[in-house]
Structure formats: C-alpha cells, structure tokens
PDB file of N, CA and C in Angstrom:
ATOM      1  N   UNK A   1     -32.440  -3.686  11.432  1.00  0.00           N
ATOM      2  CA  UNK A   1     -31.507  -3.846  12.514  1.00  0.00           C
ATOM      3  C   UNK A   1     -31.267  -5.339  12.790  1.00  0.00           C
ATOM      4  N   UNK A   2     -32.454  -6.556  12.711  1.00  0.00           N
ATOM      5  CA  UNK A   2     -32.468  -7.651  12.940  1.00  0.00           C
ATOM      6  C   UNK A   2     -31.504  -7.784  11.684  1.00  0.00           C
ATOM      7  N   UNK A   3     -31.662  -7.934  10.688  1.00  0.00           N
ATOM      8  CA  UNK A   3     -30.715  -8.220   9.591  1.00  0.00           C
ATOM      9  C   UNK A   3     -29.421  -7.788   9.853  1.00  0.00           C
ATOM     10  N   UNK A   4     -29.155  -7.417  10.364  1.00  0.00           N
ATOM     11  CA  UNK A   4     -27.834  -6.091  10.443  1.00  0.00           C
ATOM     12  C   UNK A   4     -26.910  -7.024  11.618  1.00  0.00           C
ATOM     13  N   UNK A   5     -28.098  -7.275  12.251  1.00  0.00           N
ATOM     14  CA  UNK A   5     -26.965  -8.706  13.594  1.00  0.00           C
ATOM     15  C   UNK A   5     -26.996  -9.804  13.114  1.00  0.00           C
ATOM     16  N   UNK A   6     -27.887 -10.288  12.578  1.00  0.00           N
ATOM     17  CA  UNK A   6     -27.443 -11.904  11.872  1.00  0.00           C
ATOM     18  C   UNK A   6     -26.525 -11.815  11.166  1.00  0.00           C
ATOM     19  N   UNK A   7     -26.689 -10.798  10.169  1.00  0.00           N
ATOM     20  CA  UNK A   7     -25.094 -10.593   9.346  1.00  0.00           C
ATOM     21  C   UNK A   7     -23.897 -10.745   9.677  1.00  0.00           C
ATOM     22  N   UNK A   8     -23.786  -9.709  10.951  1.00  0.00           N
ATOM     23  CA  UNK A   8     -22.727  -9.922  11.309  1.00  0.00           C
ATOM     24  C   UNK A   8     -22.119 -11.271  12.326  1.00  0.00           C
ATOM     25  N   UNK A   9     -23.558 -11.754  12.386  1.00  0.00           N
ATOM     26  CA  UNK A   9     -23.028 -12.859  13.575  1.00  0.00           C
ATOM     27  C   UNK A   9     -22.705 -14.138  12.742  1.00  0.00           C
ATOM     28  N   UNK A  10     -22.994 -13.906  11.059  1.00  0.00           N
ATOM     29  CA  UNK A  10     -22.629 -15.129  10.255  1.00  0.00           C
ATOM     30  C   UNK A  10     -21.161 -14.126  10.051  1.00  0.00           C
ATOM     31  N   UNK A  11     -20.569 -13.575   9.715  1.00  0.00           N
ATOM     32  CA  UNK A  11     -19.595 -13.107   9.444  1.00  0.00           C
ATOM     33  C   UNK A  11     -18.607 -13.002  10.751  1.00  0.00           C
ATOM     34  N   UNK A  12     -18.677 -13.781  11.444  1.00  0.00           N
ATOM     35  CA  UNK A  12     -17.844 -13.793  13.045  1.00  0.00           C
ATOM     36  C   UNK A  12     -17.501 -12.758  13.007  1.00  0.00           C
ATOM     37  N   UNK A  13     -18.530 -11.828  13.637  1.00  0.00           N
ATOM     38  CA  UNK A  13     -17.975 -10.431  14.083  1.00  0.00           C
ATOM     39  C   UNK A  13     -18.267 -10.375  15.858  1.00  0.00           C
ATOM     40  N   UNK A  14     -19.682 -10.480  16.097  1.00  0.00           N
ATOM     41  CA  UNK A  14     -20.068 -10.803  17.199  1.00  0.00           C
ATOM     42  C   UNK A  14     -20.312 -12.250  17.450  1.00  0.00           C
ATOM     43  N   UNK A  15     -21.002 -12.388  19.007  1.00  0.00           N
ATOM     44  CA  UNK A  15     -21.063 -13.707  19.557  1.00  0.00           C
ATOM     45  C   UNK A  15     -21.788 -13.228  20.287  1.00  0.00           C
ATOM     46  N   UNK A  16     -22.678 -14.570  21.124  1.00  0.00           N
ATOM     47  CA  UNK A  16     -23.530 -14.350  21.576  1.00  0.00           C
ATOM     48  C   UNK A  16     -23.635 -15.637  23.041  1.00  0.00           C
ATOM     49  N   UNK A  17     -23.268 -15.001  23.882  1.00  0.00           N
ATOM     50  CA  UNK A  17     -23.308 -15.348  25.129  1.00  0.00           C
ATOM     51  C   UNK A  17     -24.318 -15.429  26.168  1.00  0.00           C
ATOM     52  N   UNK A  18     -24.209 -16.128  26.947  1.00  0.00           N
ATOM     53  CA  UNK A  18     -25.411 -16.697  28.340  1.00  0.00           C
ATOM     54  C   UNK A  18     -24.290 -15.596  29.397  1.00  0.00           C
ATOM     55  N   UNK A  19     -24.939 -14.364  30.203  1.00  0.00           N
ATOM     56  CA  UNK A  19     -24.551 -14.165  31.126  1.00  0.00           C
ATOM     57  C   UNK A  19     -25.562 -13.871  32.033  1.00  0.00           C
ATOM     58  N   UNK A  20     -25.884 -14.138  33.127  1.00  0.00           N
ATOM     59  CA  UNK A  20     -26.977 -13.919  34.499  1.00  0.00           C
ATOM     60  C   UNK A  20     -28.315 -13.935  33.837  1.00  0.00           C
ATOM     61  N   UNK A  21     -28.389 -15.405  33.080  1.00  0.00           N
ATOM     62  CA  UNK A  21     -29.478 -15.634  32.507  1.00  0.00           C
ATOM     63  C   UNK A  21     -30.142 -14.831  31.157  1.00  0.00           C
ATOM     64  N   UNK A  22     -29.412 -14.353  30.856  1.00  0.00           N
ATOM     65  CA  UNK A  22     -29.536 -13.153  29.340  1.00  0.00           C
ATOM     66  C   UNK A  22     -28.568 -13.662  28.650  1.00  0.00           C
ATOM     67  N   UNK A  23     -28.971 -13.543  27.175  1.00  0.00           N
ATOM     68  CA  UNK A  23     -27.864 -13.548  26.439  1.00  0.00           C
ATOM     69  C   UNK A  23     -27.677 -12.089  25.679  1.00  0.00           C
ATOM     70  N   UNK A  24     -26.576 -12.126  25.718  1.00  0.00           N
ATOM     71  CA  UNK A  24     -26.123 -10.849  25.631  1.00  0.00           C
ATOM     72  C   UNK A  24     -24.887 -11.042  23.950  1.00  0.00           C
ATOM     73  N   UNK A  25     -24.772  -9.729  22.850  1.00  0.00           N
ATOM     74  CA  UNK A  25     -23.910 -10.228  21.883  1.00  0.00           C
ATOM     75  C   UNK A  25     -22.532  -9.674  22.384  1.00  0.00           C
ATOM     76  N   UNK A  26     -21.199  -9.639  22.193  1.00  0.00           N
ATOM     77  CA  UNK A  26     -20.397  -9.047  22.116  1.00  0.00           C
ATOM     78  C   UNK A  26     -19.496  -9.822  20.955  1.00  0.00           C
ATOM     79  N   UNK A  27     -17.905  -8.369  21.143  1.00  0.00           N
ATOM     80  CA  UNK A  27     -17.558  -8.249  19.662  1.00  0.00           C
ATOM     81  C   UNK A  27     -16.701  -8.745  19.670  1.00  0.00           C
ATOM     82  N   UNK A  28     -16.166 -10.185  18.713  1.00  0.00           N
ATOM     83  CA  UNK A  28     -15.146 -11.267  18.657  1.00  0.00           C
ATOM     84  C   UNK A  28     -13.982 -10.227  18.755  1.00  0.00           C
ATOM     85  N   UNK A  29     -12.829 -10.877  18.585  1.00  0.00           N
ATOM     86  CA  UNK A  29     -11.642 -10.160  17.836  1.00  0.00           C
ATOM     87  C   UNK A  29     -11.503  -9.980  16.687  1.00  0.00           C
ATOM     88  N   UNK A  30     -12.315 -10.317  15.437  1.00  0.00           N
ATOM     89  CA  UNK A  30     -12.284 -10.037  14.307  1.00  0.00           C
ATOM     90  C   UNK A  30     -13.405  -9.059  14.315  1.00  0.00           C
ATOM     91  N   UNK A  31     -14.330  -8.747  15.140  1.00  0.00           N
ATOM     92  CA  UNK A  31     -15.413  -7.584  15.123  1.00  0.00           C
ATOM     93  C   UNK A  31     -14.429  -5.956  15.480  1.00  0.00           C
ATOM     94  N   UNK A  32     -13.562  -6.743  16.490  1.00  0.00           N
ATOM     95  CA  UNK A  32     -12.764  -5.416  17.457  1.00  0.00           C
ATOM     96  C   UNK A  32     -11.879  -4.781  15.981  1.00  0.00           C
ATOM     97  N   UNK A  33     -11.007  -5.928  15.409  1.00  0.00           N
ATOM     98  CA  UNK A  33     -10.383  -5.292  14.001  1.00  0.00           C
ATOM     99  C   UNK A  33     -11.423  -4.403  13.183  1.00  0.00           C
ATOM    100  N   UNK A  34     -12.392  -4.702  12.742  1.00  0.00           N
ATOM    101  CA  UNK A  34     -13.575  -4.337  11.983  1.00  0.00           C
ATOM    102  C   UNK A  34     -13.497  -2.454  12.060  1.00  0.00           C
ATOM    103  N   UNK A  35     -14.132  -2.643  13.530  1.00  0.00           N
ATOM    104  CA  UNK A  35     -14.034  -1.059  14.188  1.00  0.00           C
ATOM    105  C   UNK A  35     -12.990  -0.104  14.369  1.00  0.00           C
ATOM    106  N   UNK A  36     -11.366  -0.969  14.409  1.00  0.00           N
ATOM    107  CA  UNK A  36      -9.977  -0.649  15.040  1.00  0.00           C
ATOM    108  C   UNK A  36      -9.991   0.747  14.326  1.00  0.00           C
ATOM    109  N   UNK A  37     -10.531   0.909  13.143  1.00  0.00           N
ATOM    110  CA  UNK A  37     -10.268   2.236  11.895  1.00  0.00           C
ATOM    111  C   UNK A  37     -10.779   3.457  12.842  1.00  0.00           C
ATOM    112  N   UNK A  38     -11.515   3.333  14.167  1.00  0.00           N
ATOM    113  CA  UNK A  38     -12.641   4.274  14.290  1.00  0.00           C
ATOM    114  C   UNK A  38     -11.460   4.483  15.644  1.00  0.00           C
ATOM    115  N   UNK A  39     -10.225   3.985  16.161  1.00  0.00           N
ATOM    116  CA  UNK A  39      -9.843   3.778  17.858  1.00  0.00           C
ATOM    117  C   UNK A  39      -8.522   3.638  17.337  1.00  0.00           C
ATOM    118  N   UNK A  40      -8.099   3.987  16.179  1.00  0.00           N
ATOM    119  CA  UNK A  40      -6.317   3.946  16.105  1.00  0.00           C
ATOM    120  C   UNK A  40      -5.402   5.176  16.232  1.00  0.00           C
ATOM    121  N   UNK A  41      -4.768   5.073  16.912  1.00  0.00           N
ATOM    122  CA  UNK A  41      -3.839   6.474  17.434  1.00  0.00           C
ATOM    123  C   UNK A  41      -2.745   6.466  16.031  1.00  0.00           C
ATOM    124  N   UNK A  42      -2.735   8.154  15.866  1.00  0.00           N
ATOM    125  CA  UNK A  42      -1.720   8.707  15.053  1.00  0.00           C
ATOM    126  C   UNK A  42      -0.019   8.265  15.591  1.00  0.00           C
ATOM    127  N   UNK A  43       0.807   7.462  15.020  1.00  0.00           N
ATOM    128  CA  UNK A  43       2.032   7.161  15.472  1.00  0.00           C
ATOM    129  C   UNK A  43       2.565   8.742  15.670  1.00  0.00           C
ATOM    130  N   UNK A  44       3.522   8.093  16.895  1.00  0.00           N
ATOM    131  CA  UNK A  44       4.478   9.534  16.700  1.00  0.00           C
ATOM    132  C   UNK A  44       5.503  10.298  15.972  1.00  0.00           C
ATOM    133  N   UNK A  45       6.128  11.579  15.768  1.00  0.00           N
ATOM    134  CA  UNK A  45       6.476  12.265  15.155  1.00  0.00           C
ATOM    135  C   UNK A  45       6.346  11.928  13.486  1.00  0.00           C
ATOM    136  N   UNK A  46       7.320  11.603  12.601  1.00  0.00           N
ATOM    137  CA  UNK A  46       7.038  11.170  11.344  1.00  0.00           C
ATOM    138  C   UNK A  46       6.971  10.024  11.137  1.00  0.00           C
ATOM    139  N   UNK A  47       6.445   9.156  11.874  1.00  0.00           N
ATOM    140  CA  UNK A  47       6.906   7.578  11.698  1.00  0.00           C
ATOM    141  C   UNK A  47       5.616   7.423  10.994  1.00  0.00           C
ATOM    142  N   UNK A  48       5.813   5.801  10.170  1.00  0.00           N
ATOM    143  CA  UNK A  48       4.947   5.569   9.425  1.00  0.00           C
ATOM    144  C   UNK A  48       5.229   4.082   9.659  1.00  0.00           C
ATOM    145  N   UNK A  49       3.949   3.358   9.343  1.00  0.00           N
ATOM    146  CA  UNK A  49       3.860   1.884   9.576  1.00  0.00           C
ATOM    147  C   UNK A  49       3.536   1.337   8.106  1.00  0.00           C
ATOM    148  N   UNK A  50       5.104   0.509   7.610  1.00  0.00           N
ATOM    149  CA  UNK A  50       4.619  -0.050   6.233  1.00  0.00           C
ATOM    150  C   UNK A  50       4.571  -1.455   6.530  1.00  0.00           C
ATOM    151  N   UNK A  51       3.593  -2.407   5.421  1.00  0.00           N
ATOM    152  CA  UNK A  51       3.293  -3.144   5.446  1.00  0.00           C
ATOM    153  C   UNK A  51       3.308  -3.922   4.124  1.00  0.00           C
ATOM    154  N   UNK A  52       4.483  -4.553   3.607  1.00  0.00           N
ATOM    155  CA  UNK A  52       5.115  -5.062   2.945  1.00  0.00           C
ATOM    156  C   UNK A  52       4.427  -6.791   2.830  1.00  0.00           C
ATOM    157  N   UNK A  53       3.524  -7.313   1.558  1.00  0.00           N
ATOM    158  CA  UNK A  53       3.836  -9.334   1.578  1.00  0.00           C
ATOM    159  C   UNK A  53       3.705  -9.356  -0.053  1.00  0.00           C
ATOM    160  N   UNK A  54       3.510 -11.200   0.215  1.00  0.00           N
ATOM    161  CA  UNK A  54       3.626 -11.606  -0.790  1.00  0.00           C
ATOM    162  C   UNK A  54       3.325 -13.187  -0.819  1.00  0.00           C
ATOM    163  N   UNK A  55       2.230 -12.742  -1.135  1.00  0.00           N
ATOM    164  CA  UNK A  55       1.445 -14.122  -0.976  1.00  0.00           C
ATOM    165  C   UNK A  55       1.207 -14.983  -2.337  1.00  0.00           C
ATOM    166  N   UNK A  56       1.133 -16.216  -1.956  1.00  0.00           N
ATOM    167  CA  UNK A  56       1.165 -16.923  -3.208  1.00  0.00           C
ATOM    168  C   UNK A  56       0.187 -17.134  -3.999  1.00  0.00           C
ATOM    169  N   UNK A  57       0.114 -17.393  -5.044  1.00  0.00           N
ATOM    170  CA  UNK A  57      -1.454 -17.756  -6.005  1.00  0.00           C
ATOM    171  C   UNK A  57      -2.585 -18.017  -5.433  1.00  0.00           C
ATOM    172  N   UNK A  58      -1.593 -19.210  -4.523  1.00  0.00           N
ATOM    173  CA  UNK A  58      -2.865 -20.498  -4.170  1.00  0.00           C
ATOM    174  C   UNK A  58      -3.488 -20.191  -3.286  1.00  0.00           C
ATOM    175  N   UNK A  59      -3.440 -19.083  -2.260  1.00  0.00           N
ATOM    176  CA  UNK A  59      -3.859 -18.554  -1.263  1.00  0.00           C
ATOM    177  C   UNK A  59      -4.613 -17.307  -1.626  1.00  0.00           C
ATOM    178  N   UNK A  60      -5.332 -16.759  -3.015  1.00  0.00           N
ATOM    179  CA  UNK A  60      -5.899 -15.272  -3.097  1.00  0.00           C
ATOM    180  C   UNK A  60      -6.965 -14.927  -2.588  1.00  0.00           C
ATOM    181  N   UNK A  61      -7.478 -16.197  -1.915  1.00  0.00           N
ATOM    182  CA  UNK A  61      -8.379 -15.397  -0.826  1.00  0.00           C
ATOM    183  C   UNK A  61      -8.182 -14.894   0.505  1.00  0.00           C
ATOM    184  N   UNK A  62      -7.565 -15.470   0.742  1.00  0.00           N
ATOM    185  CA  UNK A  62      -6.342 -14.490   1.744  1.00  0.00           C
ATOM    186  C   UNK A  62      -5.808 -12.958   1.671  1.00  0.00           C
ATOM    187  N   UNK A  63      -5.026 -13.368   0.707  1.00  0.00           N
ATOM    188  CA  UNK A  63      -4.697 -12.280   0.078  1.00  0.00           C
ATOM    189  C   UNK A  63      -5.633 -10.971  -0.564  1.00  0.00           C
ATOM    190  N   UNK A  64      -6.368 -11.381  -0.818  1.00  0.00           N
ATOM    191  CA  UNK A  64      -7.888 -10.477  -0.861  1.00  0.00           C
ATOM    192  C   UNK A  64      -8.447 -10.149   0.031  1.00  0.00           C
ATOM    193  N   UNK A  65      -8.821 -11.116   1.631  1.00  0.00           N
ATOM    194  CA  UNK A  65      -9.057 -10.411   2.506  1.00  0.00           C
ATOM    195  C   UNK A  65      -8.497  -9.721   3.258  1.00  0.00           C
ATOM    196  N   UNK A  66      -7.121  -9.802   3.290  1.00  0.00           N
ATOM    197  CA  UNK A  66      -5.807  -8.933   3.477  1.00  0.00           C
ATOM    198  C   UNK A  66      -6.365  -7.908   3.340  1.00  0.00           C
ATOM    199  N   UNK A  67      -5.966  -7.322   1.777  1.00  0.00           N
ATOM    200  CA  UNK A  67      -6.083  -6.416   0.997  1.00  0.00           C
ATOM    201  C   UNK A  67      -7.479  -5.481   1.838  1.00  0.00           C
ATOM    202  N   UNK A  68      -8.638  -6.442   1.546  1.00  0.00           N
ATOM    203  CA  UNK A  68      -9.572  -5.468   1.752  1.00  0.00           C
ATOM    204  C   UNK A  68      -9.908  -4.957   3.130  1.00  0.00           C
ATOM    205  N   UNK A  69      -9.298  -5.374   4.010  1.00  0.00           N
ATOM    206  CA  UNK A  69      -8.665  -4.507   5.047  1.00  0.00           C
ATOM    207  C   UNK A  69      -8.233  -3.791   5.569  1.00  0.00           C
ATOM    208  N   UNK A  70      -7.090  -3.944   4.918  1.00  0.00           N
ATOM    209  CA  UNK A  70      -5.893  -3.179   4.863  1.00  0.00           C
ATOM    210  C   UNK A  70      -6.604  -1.521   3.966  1.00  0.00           C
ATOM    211  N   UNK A  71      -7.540  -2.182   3.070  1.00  0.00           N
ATOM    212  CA  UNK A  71      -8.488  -0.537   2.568  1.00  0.00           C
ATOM    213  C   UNK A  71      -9.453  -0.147   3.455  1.00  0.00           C
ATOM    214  N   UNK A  72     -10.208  -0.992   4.260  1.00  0.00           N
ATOM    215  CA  UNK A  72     -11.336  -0.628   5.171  1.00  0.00           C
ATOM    216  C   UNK A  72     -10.626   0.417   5.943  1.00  0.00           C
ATOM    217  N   UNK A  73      -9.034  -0.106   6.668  1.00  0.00           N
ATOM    218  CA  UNK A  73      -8.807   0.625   7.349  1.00  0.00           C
ATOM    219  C   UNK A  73      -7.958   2.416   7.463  1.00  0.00           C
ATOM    220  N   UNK A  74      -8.300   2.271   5.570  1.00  0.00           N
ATOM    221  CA  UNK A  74      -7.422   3.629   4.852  1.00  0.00           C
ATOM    222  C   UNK A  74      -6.059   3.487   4.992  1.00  0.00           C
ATOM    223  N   UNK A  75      -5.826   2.522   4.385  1.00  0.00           N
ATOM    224  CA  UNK A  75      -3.671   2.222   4.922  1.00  0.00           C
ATOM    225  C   UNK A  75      -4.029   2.646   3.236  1.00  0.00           C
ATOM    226  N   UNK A  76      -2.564   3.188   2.672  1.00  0.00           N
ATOM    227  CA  UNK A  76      -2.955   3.813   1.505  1.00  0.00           C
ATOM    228  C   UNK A  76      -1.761   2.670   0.883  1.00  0.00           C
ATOM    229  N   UNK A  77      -1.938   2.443  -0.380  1.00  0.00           N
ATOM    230  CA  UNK A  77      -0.947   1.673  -1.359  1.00  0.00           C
ATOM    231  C   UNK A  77      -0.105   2.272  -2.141  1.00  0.00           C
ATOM    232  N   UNK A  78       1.062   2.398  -1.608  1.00  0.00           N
ATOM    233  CA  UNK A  78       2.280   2.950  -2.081  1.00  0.00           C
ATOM    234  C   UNK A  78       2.798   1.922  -3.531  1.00  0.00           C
ATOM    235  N   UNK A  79       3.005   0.633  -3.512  1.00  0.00           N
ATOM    236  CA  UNK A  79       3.136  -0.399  -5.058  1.00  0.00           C
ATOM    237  C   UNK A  79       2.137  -1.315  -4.233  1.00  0.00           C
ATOM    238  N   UNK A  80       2.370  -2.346  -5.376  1.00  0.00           N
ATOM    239  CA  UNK A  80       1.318  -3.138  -5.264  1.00  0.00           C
ATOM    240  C   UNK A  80       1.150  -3.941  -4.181  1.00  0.00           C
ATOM    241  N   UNK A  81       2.343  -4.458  -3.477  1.00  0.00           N
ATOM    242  CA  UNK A  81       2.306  -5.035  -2.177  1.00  0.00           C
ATOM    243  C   UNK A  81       2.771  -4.108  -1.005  1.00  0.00           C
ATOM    244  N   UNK A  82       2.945  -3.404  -1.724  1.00  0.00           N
ATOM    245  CA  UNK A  82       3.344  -1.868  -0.103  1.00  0.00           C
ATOM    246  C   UNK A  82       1.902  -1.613   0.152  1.00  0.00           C
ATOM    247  N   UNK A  83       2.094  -1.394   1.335  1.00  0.00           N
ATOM    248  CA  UNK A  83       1.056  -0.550   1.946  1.00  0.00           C
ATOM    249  C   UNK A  83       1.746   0.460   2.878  1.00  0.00           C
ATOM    250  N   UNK A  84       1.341   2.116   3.137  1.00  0.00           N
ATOM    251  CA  UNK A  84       1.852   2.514   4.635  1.00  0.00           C
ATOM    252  C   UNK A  84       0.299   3.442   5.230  1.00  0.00           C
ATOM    253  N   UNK A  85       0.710   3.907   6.427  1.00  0.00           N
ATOM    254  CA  UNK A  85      -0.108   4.347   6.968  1.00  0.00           C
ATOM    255  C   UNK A  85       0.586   4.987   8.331  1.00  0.00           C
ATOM    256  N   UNK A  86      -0.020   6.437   8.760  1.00  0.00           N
ATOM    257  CA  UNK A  86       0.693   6.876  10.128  1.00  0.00           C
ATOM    258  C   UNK A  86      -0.299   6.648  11.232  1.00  0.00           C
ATOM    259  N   UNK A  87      -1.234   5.665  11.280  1.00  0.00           N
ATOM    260  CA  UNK A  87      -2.215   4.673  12.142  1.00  0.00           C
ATOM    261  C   UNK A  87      -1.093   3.766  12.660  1.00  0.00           C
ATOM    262  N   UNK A  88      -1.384   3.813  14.032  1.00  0.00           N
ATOM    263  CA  UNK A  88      -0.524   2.424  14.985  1.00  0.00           C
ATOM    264  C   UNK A  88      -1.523   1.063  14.963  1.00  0.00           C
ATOM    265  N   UNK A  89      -1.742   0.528  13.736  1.00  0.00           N
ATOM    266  CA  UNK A  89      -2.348  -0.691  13.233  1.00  0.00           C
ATOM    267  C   UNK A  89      -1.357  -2.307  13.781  1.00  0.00           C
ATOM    268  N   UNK A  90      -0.543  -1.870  14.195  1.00  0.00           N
ATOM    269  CA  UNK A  90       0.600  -3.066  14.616  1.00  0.00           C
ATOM    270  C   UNK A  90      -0.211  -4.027  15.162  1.00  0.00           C
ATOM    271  N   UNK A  91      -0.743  -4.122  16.370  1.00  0.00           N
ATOM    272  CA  UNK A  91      -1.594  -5.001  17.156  1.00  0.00           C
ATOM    273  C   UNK A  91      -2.155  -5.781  16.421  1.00  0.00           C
ATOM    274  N   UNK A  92      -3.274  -4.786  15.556  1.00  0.00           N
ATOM    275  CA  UNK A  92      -4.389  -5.277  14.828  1.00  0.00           C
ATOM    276  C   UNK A  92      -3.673  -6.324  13.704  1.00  0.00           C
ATOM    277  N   UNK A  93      -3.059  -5.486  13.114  1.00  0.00           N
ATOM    278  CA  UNK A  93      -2.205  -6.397  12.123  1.00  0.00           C
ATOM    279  C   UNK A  93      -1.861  -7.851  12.498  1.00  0.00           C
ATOM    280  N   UNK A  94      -0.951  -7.879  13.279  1.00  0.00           N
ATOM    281  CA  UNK A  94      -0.309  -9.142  13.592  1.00  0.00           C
ATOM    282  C   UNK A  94      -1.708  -9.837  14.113  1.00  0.00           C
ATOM    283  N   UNK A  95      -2.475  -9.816  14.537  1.00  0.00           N
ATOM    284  CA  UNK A  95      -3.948 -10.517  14.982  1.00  0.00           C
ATOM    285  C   UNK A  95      -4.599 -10.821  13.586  1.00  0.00           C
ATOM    286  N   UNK A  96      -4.331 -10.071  12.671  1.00  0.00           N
ATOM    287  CA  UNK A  96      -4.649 -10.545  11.527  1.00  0.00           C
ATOM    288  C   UNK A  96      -4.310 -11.493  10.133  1.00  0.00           C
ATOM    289  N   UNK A  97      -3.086 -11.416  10.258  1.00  0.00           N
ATOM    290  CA  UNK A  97      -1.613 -11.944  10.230  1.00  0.00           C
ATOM    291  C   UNK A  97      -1.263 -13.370  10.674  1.00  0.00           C
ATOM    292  N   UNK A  98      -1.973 -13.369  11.709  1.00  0.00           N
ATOM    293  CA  UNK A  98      -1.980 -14.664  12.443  1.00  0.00           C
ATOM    294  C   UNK A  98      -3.447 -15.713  12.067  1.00  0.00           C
ATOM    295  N   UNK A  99      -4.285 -15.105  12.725  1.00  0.00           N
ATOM    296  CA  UNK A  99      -5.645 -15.452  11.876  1.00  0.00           C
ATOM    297  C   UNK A  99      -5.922 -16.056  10.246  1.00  0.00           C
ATOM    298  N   UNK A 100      -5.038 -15.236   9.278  1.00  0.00           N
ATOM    299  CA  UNK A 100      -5.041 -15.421   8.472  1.00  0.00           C
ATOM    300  C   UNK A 100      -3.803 -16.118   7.863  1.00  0.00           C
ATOM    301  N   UNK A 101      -3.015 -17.143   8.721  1.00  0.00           N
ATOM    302  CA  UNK A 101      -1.843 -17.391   8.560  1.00  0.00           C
ATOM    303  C   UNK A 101      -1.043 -17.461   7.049  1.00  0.00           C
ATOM    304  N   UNK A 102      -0.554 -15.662   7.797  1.00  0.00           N
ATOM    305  CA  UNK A 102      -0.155 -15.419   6.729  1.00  0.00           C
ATOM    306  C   UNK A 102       2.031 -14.955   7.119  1.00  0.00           C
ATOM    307  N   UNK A 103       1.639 -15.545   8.211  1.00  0.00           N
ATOM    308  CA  UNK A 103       3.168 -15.159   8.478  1.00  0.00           C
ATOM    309  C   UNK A 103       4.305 -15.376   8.223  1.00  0.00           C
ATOM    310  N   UNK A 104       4.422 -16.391   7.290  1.00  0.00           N
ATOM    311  CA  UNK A 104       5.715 -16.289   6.127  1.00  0.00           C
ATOM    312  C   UNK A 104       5.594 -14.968   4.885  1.00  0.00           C
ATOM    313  N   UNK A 105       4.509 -14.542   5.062  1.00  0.00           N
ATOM    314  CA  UNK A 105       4.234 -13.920   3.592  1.00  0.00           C
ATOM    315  C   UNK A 105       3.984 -12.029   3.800  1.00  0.00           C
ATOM    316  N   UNK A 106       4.130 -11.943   5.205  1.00  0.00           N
ATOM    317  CA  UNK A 106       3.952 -10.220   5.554  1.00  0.00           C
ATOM    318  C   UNK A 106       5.207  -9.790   6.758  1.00  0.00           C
ATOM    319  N   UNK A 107       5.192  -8.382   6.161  1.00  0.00           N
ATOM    320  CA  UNK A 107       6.666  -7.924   6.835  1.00  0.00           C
ATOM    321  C   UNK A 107       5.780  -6.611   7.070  1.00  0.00           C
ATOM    322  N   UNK A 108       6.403  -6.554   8.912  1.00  0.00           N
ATOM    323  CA  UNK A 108       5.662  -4.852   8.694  1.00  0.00           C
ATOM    324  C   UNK A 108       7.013  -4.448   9.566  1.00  0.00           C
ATOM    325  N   UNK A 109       7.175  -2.985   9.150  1.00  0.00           N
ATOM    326  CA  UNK A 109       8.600  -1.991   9.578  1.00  0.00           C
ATOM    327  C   UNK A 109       7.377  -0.564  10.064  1.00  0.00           C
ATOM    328  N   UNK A 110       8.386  -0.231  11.081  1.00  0.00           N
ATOM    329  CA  UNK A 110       7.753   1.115  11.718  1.00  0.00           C
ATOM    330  C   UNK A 110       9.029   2.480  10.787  1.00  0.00           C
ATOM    331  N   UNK A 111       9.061   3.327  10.113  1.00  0.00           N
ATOM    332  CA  UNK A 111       9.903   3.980   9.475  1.00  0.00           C
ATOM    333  C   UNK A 111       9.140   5.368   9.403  1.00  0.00           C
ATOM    334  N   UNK A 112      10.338   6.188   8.724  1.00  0.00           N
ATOM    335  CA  UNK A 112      10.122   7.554   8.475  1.00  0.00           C
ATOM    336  C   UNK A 112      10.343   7.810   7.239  1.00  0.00           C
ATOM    337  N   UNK A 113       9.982   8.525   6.171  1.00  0.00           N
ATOM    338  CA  UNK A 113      10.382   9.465   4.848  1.00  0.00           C
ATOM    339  C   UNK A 113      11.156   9.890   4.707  1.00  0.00           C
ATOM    340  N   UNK A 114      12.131   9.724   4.275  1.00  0.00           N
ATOM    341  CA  UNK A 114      13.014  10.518   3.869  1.00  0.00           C
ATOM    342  C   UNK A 114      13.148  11.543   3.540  1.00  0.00           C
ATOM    343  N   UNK A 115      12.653  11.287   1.633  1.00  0.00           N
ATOM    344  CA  UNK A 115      12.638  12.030   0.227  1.00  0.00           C
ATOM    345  C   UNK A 115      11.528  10.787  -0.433  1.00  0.00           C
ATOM    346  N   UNK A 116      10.470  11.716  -1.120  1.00  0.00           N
ATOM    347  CA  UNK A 116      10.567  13.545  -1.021  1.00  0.00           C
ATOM    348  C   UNK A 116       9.651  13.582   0.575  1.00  0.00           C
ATOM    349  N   UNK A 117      10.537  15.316   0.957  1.00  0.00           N
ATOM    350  CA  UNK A 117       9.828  15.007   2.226  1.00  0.00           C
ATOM    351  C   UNK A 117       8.230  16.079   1.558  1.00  0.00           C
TER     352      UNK A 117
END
C-alpha cells in the first residue's frame, strides 16, 4: 500500500497537504482524469463523442500519452487518429488537451451514426 502512494505521488496523481495540523493526500487533476473512467455519464440519445488529432513526430510522447488514455478510458479506435466513445469525456478531455498542449493538434465533435446504423 506504502508503494502504491509513493507511486502515485511521483506520477502527480495525488498531493499532499498540511490541513489542521495533519497532512492529508488528495487527488490532483490529473489523479481526478485517472479515475474519470469509473464517474463518466452515458451521453444522450445516440450521440457519440469523437476525438479526432494529429500530432507531430517531434512530440510522440505526447502523443503516446494521449493515446494511452484515451485506452485507459475505453474510447474505442475507429482509424488511427479517430477515436469515439458514448462517455461524456469532454471536460476531461480538454483538461487534458490543455495540460498536454496539444491544442493545435486535437478536434473533438459531439455526433451521431448514421450508417451502418
């Protein structure tokens, strides 16, 4: 369990605060994304949230931690830079998006299916 919080507290997930003389951990905003998979509401009727980039060479670690995200959180891969998912991930996204300034390089659209339905 001791291992299990240092981990994450080298991996800025938690933090660790002085409150009424205790320190106490709580969960950054990159901890809150972490969990978001376990607290995301089904969008409504057929809508679907795609998530469209295109990131450059020089940046693939980015782009990798993108990616492996974007799988933690079961968004499924339609081509290689599509992603969709009927999870309301929007929030999380753009917090991630931003963090990872990646905002010339990701497009997300809220849409429905057409065909095939």
């Amino acid at each position: 369990m001791r291992e299990a919080y240092y981990r994450a507290q080298q991996q800025g997930l938690i933090e660790r605060r002085a409150q009424q003389a205790k320190n106490i951990a709580l969960l950054t905003a990159k901890g809150r994304r972490k969990v978001a998979g376990f607290v995301a509401q089904k969008l409504g009727g057929n809508a679907k949230l795609m998530i469209i980039f295109d990131v450059p060479e020089d940046e693939s670690d980015k782009r990798r931690r993108f990616r492996n995200t974007l799988k933690e959180w079961q968004i499924k891969q339609v081509q290689k830079s599509v992603w969709v998912t009927d999870k309301d991930y929007r929030e999380e996204l753009i917090e991630l998006i931003k963090e990872l300034e990646l905002g010339g390089c990701v497009e997300l659209y809220e849409c429905a299916r057409l065909f095939p339905k």
